[in-house]
Protein backbone atom coordinates (compact mmCIF):
# COMPACT_ATOMS: atom_id res chain seq x y z
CA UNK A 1 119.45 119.48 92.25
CA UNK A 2 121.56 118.43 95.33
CA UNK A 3 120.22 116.34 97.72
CA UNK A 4 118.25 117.86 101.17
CA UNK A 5 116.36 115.79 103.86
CA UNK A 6 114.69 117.88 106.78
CA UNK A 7 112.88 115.95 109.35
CA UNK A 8 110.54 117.88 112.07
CA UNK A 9 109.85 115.40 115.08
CA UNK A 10 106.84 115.18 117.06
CA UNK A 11 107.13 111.26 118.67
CA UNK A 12 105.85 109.83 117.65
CA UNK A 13 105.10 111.26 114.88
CA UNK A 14 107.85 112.53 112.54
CA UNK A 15 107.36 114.41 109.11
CA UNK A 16 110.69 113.84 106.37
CA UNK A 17 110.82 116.34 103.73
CA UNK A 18 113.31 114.74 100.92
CA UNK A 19 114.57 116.64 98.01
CA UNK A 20 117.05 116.32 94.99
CA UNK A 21 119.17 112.56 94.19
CA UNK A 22 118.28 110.18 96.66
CA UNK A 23 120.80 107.76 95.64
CA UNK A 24 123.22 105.10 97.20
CA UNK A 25 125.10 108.06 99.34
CA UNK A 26 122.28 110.46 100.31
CA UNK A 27 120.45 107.84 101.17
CA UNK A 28 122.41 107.18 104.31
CA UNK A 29 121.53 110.26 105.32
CA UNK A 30 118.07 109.32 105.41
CA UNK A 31 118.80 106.21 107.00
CA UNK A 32 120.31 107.69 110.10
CA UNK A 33 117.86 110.61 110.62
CA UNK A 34 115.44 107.65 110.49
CA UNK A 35 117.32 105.56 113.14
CA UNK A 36 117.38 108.93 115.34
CA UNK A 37 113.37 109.10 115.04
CA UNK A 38 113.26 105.70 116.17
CA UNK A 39 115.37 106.11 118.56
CA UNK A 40 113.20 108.48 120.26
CA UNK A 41 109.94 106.41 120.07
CA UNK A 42 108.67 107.89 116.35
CA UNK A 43 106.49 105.35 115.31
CA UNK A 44 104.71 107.48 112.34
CA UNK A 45 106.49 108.96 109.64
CA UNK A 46 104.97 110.75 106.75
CA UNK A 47 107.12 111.40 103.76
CA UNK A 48 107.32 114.59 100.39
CA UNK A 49 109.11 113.24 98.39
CA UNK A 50 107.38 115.93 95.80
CA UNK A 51 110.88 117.12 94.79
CA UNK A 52 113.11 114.07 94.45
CA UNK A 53 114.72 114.19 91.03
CA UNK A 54 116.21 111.04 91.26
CA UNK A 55 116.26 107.81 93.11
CA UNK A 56 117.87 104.41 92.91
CA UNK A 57 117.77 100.89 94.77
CA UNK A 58 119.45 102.24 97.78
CA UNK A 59 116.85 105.01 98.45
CA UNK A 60 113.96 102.66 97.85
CA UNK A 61 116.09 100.70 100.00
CA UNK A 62 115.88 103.34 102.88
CA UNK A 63 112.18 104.02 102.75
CA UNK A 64 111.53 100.04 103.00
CA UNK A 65 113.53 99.88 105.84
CA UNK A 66 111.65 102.93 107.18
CA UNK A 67 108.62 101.13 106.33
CA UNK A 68 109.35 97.83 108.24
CA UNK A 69 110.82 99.78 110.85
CA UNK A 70 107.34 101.94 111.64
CA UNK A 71 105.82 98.46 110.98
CA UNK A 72 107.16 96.64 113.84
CA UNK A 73 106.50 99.35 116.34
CA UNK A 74 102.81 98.83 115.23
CA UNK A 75 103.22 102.30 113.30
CA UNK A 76 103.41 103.42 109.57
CA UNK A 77 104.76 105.24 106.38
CA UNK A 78 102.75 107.32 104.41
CA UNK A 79 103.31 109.56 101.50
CA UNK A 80 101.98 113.16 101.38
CA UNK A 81 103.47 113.60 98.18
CA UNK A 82 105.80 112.23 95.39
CA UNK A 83 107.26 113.46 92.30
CA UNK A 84 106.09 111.35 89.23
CA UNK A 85 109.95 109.92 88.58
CA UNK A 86 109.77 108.65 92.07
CA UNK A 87 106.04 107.02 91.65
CA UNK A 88 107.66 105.74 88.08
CA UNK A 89 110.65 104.18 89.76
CA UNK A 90 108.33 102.66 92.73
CA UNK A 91 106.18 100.97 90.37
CA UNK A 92 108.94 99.06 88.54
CA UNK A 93 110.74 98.06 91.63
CA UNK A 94 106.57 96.34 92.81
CA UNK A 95 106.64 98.84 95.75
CA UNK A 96 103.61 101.10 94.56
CA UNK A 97 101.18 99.32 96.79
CA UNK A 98 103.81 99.08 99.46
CA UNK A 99 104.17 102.63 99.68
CA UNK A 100 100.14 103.41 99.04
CA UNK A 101 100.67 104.57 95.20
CA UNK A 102 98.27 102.94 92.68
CA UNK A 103 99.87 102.87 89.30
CA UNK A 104 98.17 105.51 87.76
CA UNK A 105 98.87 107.83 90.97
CA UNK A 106 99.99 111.21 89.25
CA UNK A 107 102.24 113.39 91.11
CA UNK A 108 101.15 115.73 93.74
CA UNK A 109 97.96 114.44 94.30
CA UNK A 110 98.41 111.84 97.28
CA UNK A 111 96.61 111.56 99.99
């Protein structure tokens, strides 16, 4: 599945929908609609990531820096939703708490 990231603005709220690879080059996508957010005073960003097939170090990358961003503007990340590969792949890199997943957090069900 190629990769697709909408985001639907509301400062400063923001909502990121992120589908397919999220890998070392689609995550720069994500990185600059992120820095456009910011830019115009987003300080809340939820995150589906329901449909993301795949995802290495550079796309956890971009949602810690999205975290520590919204972080610093006394703000936050929160998932809505997450495939289970993605919950997986959080867990071995330690950011399941980071991110609000428990361990045993199946897919779809976040809240």
């Amino acid at each position: 599945m190629p990769f697709s990231s909408v985001i639907q603005l509301r400062p400063p709220h923001a909502h990121l929908t992120v589908s397919g690879e999220l890998d070392i080059l689609s995550s720069r996508s994500v990185r600059r609609e992120v820095a456009g957010a910011l830019a115009d005073g987003t300080t809340d960003f939820t995150v589906d990531a329901t449909d993301v097939t795949f995802v290495d170090a550079a796309g956890l990358g971009a949602f810690v820096h999205l975290r520590n961003a919204a972080m610093a503007r006394r703000g936050q990340l929160r998932f809505v939703g997450a495939s289970a590969s993605f919950v997986s792949v959080c867990g071995m890199a330690g950011l399941h708490r980071a991110f609000g997943f428990e361990p045993q957090t199946p897919a779809h069900t976040l809240s």
